[in-house]
N, C-alpha and C. Protein backbone atom coordinates (compact mmCIF):
# COMPACT_ATOMS: atom_id res chain seq x y z
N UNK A 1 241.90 32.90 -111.73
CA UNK A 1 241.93 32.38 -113.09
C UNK A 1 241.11 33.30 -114.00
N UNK A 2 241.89 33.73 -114.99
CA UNK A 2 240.88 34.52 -115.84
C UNK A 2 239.54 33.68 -116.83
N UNK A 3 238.77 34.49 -116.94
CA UNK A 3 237.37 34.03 -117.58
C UNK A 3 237.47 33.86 -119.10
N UNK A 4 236.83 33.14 -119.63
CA UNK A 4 237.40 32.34 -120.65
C UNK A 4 236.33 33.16 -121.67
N UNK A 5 236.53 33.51 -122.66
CA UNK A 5 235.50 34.32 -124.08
C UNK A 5 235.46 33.53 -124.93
N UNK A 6 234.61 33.27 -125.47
CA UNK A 6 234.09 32.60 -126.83
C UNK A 6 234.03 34.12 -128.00
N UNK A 7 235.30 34.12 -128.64
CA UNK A 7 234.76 35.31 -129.64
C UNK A 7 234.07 35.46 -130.71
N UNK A 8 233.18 35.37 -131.85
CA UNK A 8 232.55 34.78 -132.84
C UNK A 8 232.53 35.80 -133.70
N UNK A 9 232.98 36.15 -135.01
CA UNK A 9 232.94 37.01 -135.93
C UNK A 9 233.56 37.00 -137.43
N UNK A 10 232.83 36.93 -138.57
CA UNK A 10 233.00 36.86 -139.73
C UNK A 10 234.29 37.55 -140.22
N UNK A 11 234.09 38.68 -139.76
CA UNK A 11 234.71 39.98 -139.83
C UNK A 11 236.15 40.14 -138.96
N UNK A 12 237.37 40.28 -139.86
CA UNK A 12 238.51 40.31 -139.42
C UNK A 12 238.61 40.93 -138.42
N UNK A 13 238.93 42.05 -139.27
CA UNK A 13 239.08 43.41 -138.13
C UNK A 13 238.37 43.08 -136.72
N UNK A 14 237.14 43.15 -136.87
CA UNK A 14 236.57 43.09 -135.66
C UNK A 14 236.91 41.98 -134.73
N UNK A 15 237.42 40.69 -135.07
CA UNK A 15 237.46 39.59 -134.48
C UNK A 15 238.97 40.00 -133.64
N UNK A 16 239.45 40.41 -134.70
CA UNK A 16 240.89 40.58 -133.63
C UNK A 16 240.84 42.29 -132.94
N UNK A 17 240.09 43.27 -133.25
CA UNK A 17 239.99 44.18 -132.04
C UNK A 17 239.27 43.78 -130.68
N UNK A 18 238.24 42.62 -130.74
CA UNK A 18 237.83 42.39 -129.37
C UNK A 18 238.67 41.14 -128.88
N UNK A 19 238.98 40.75 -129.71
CA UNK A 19 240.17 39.47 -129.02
C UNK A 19 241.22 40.21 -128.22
N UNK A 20 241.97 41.17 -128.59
CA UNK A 20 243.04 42.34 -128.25
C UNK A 20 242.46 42.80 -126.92
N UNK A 21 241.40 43.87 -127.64
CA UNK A 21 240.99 44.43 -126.31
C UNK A 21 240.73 43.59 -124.87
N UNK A 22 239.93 42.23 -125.13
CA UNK A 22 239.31 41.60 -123.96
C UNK A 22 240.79 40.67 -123.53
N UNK A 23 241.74 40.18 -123.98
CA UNK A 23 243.06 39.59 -124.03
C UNK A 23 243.49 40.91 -122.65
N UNK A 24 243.58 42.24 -123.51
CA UNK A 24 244.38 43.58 -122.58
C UNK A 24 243.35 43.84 -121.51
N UNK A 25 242.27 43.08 -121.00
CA UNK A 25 241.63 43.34 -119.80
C UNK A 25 241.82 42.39 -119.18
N UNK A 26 242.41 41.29 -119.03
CA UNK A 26 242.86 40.61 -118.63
C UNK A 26 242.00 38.88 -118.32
N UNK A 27 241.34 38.78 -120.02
CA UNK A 27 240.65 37.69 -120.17
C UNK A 27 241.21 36.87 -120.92
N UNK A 28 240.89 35.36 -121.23
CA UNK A 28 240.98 34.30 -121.57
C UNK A 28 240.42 34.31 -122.87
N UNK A 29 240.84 34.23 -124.20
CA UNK A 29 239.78 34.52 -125.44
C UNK A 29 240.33 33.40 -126.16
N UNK A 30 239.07 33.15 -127.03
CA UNK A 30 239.08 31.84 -127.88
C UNK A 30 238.52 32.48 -129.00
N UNK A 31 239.10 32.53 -130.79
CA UNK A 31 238.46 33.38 -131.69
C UNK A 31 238.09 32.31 -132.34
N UNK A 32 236.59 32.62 -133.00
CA UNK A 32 235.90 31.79 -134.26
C UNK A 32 235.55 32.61 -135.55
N UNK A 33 235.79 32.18 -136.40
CA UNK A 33 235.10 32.87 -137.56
C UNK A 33 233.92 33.04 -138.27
N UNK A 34 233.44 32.02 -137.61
CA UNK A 34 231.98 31.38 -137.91
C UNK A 34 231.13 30.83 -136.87
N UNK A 35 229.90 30.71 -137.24
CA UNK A 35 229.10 29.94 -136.12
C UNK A 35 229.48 28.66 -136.27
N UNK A 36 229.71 27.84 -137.30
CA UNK A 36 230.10 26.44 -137.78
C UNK A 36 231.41 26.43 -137.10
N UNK A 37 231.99 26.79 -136.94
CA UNK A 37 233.97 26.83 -136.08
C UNK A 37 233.46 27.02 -134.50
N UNK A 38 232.43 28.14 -134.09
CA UNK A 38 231.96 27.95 -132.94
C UNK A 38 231.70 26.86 -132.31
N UNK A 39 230.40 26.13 -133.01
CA UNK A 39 230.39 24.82 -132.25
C UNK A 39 231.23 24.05 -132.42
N UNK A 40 232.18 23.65 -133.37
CA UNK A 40 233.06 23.03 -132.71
C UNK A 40 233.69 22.97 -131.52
N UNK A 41 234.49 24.27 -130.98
CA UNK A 41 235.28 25.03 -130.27
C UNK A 41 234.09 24.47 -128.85
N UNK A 42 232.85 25.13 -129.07
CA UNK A 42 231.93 24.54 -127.79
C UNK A 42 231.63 23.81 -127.13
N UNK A 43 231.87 22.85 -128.53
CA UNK A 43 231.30 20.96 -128.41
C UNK A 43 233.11 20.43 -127.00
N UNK A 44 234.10 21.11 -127.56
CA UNK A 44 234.94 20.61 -126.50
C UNK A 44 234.69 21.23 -125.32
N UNK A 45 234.90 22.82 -124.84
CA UNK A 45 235.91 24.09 -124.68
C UNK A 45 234.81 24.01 -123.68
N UNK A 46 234.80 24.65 -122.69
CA UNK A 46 233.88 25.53 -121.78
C UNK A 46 234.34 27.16 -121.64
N UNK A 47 233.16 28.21 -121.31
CA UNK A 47 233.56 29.66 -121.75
C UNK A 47 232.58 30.13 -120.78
N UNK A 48 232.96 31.34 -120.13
CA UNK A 48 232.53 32.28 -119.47
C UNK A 48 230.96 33.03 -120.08
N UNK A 49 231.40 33.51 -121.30
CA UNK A 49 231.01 34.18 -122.11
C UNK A 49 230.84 33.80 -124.00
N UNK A 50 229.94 33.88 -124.38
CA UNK A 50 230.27 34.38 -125.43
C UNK A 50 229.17 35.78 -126.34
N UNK A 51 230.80 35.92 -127.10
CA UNK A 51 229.94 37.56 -127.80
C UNK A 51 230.38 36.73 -129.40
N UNK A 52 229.19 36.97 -129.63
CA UNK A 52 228.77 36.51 -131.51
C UNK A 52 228.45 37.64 -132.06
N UNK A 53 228.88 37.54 -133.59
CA UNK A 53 228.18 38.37 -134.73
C UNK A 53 226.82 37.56 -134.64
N UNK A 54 225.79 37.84 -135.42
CA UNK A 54 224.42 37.20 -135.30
C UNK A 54 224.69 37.13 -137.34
N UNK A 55 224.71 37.75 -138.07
CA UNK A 55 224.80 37.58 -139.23
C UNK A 55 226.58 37.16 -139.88
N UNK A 56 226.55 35.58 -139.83
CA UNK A 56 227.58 35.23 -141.13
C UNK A 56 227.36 33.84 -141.57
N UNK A 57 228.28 33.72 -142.69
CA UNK A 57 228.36 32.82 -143.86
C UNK A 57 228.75 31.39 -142.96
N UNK A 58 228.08 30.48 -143.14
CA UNK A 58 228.58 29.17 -142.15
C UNK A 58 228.25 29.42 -140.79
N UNK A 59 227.30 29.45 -140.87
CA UNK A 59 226.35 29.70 -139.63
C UNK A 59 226.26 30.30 -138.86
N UNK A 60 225.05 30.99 -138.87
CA UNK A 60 224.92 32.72 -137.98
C UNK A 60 224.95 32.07 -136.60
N UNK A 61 224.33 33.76 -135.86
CA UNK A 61 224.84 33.41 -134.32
C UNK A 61 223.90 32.85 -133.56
N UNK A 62 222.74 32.64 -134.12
CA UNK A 62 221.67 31.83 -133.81
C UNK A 62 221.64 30.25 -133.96
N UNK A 63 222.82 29.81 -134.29
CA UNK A 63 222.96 28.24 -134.33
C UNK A 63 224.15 28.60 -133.30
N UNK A 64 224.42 29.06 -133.36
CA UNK A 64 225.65 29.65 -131.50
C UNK A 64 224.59 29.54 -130.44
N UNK A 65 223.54 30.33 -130.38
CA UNK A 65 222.68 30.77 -129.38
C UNK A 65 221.77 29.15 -129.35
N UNK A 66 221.36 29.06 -129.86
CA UNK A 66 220.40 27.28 -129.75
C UNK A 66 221.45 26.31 -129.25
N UNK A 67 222.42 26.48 -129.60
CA UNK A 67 224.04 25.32 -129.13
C UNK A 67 223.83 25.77 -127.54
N UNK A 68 224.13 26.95 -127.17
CA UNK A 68 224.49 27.42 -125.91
C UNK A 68 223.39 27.14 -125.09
N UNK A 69 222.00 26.97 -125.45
CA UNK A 69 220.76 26.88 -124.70
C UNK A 69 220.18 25.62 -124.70
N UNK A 70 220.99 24.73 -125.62
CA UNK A 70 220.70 23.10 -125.42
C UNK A 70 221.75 22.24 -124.14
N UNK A 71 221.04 21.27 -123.60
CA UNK A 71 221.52 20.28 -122.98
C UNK A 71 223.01 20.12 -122.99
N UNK A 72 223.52 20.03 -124.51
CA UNK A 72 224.39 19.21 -125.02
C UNK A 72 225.95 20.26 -124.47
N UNK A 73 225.65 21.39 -124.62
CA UNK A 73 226.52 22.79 -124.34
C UNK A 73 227.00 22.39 -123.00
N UNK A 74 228.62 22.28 -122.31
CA UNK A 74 229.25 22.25 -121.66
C UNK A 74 229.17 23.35 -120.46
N UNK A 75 228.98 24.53 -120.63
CA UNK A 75 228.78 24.96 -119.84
C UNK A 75 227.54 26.11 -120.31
N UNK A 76 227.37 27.40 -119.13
CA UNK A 76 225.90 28.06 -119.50
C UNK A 76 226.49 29.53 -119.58
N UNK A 77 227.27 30.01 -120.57
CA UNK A 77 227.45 31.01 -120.28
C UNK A 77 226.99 32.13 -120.88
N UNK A 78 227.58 33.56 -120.51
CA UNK A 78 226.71 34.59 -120.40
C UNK A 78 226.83 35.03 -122.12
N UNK A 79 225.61 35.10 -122.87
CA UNK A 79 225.45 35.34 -124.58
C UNK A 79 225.85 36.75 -124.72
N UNK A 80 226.45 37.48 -125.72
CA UNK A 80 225.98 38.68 -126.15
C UNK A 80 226.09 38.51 -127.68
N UNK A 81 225.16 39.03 -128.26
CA UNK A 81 224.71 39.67 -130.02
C UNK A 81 225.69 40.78 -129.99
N UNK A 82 226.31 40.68 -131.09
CA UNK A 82 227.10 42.15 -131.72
C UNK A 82 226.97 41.94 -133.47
N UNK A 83 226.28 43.03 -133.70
CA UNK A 83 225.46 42.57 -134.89
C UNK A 83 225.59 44.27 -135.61
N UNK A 84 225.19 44.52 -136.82
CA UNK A 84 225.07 45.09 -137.85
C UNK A 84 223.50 45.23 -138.32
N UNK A 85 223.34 43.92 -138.72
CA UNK A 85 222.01 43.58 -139.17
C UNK A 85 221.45 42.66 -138.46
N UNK A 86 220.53 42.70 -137.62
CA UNK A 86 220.03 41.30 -137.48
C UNK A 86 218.54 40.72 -137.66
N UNK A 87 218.56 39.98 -138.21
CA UNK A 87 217.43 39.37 -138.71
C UNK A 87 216.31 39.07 -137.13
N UNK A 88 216.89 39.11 -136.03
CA UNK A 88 215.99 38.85 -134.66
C UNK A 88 216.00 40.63 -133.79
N UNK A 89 214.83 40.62 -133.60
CA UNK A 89 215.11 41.63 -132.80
C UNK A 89 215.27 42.16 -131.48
N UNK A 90 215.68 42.77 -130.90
CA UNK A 90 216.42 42.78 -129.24
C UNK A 90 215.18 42.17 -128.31
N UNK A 91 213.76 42.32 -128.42
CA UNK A 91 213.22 41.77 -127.64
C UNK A 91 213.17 40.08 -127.68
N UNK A 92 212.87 39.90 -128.61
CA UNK A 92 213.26 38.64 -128.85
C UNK A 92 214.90 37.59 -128.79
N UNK A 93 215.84 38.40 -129.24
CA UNK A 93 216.86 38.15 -128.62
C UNK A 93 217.09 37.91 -126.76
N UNK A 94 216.71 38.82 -126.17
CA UNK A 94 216.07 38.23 -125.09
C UNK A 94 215.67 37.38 -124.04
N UNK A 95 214.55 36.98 -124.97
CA UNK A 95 213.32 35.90 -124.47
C UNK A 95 214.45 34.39 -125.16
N UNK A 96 215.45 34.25 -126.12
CA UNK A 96 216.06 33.40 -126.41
C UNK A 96 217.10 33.72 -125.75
N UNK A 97 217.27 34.03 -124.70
CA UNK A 97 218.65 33.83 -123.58
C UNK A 97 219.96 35.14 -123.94
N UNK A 98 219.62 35.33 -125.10
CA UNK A 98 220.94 36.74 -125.15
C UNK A 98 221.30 37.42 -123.43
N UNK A 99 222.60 38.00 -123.11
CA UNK A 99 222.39 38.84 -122.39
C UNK A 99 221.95 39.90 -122.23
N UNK A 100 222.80 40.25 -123.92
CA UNK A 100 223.09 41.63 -123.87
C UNK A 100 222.89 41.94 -125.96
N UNK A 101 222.83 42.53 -126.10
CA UNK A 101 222.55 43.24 -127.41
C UNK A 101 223.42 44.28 -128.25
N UNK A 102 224.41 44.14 -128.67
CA UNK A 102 224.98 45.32 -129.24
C UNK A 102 225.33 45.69 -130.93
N UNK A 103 224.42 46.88 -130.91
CA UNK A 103 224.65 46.90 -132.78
C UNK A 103 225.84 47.71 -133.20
N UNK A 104 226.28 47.24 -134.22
CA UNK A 104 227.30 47.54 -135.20
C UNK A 104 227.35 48.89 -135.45
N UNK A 105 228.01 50.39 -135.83
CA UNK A 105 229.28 50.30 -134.77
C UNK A 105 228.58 49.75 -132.85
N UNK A 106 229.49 49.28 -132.26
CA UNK A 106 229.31 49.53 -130.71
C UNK A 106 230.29 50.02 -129.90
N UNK A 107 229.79 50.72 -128.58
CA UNK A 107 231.10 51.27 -127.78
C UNK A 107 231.57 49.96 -127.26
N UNK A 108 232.80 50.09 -127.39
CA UNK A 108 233.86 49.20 -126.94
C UNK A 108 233.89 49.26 -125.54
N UNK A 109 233.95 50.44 -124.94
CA UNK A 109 233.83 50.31 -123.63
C UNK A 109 232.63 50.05 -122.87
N UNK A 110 231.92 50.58 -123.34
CA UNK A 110 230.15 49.56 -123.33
C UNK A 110 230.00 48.15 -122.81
N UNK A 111 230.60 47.39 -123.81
CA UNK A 111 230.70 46.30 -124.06
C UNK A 111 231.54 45.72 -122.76
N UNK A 112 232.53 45.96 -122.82
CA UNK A 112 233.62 45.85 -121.62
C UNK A 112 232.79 45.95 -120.57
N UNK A 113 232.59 47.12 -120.21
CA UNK A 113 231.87 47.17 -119.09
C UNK A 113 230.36 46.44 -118.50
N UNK A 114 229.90 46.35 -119.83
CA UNK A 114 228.60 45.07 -119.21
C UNK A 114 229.52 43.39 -119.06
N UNK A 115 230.25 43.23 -119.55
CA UNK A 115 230.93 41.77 -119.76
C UNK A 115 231.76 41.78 -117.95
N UNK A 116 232.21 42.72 -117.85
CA UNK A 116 233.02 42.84 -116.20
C UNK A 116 231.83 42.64 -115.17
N UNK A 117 230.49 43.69 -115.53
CA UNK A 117 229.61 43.16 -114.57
C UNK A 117 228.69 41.84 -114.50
N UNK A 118 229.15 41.12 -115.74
CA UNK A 118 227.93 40.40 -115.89
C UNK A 118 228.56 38.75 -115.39
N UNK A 119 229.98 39.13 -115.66
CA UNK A 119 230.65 38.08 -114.70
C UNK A 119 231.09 37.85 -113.66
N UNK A 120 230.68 38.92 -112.93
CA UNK A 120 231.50 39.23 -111.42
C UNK A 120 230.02 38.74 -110.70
């Protein structure tokens, strides 16, 4: 059964190049536009993974990341930041459960490749 993605991103473009890409590796993807559309999607859905923008309009990825690290969150899965700007910084991202950290541009295959090991 393929592994299920939580995708999270303000940003068009970007939302549907990692939906595409992680779809053509042969994953399970769920797209949000917002952190506010996220928890919804959470409050039902259970996910392998999720990779968030950390900065947008209707709630950044830090009301994603507190959702995912409370009780209430369905399942525990593996966080990553993909960010531009972010107001938290990687060590601290961190110590609040992130897996993984990636700033704006990021290698795509990077990314891929920590997400294959981090679920296997």
């Amino acid at each position: 059964m393929a592994k299920r993605i939580l995708v999270v991103d303000d940003e068009p473009d970007i939302l549907e190049l990692l939906v595409e890409e992680l779809e053509f590796e042969g994953f399970s993807t769920v797209a949000a536009s917002s952190g506010n559309q996220a928890l919804e999607i959470l409050q039902k859905e259970s996910f392998d993974a999720v990779i968030s923008d950390y900065k947008m309009p209707n709630g950044n990825g830090k009301v994603v990341l507190d959702y995912v690290n409370s009780d209430e969150c369905k399942s525990s899965p593996v966080f990553y930041f993909v960010s531009g700007q972010a107001d938290m910084s990687f060590q601290d991202a961190l110590k609040e459960g992130v897996t993984k950290f990636f700033y704006k541009p990021f290698d795509l295959d990077e990314l891929l490749d920590a997400l294959k090991n981090d679920l296997d």
